[in-house]
Protein backbone atom coordinates (compact mmCIF):
# COMPACT_ATOMS: atom_id res chain seq x y z
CA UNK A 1 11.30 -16.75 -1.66
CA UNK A 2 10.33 -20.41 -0.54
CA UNK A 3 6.83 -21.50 -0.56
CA UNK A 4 5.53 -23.01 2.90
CA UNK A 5 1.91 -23.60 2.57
CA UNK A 6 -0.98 -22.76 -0.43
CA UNK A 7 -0.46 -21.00 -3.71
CA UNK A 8 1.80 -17.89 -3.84
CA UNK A 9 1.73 -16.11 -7.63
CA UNK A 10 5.09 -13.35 -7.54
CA UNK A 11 5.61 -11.68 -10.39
CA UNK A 12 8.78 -10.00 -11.60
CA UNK A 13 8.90 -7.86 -14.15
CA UNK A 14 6.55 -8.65 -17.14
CA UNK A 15 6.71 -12.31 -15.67
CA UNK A 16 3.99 -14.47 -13.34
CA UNK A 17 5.92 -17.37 -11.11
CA UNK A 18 3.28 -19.75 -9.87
CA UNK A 19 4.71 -20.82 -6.46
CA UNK A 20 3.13 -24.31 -4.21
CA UNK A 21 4.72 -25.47 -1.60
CA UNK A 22 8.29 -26.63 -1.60
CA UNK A 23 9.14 -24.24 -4.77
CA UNK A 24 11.44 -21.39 -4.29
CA UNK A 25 12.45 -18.34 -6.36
CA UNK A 26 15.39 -16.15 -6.39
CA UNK A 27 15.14 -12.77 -7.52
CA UNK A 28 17.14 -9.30 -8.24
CA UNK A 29 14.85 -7.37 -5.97
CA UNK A 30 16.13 -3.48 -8.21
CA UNK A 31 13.50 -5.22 -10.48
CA UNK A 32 9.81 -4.15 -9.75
CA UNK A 33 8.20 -7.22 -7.84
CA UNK A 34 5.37 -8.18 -5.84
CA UNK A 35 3.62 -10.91 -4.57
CA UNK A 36 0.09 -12.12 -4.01
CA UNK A 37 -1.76 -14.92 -2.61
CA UNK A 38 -4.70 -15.70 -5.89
CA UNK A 39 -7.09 -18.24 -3.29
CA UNK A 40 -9.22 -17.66 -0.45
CA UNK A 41 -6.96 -20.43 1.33
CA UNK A 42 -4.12 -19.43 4.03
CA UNK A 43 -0.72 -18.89 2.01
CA UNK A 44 2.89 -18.95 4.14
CA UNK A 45 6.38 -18.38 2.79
CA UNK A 46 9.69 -17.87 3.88
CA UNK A 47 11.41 -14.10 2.59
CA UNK A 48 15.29 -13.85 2.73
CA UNK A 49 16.25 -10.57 1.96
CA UNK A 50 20.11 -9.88 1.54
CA UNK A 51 20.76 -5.82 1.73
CA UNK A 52 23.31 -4.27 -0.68
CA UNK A 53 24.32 -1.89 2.65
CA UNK A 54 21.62 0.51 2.62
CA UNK A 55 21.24 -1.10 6.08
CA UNK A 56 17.37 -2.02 6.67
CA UNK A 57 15.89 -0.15 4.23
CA UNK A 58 15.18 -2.74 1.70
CA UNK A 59 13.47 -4.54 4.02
CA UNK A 60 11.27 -2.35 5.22
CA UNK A 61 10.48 -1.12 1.83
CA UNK A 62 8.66 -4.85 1.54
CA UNK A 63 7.27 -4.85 4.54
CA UNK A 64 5.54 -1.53 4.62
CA UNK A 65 1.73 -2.56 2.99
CA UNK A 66 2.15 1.20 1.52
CA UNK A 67 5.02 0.59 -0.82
CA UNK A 68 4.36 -3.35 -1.77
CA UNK A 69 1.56 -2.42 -4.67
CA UNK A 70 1.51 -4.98 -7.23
């Protein structure tokens, strides 16, 4: 995860990252995650996902608004 633009919070776990632009974050994604943008001001960031072989399926499992509930 690499912060563009605005204020990005992305928790993993138990724990709160507070991201601004230029800071990044590398997670294990098996670990329950999600991200939110905590200001009424336009966020961007830059996701990398890297697939373990199950294909696409980890990515759409972000990118689906149904399955990425804080």
């Amino acid at each position: 995860v690499y912060c563009l633009r605005g204020r990005v919070d992305y928790c993993v776990g138990s724990e709160r990252y507070h991201l601004y632009p230029g800071c990044s974050l590398l997670i294990d994604a098996s670990q329950p995650h999600a991200f939110c943008n905590v200001t009424g001001e336009p966020a961007q960031m830059i996701l990398v996902f890297q697939s373990k072989g199950d294909g696409d399926g980890a990515i759409q499992r972000h990118l689906d608004p149904g399955t990425n509930r804080p």
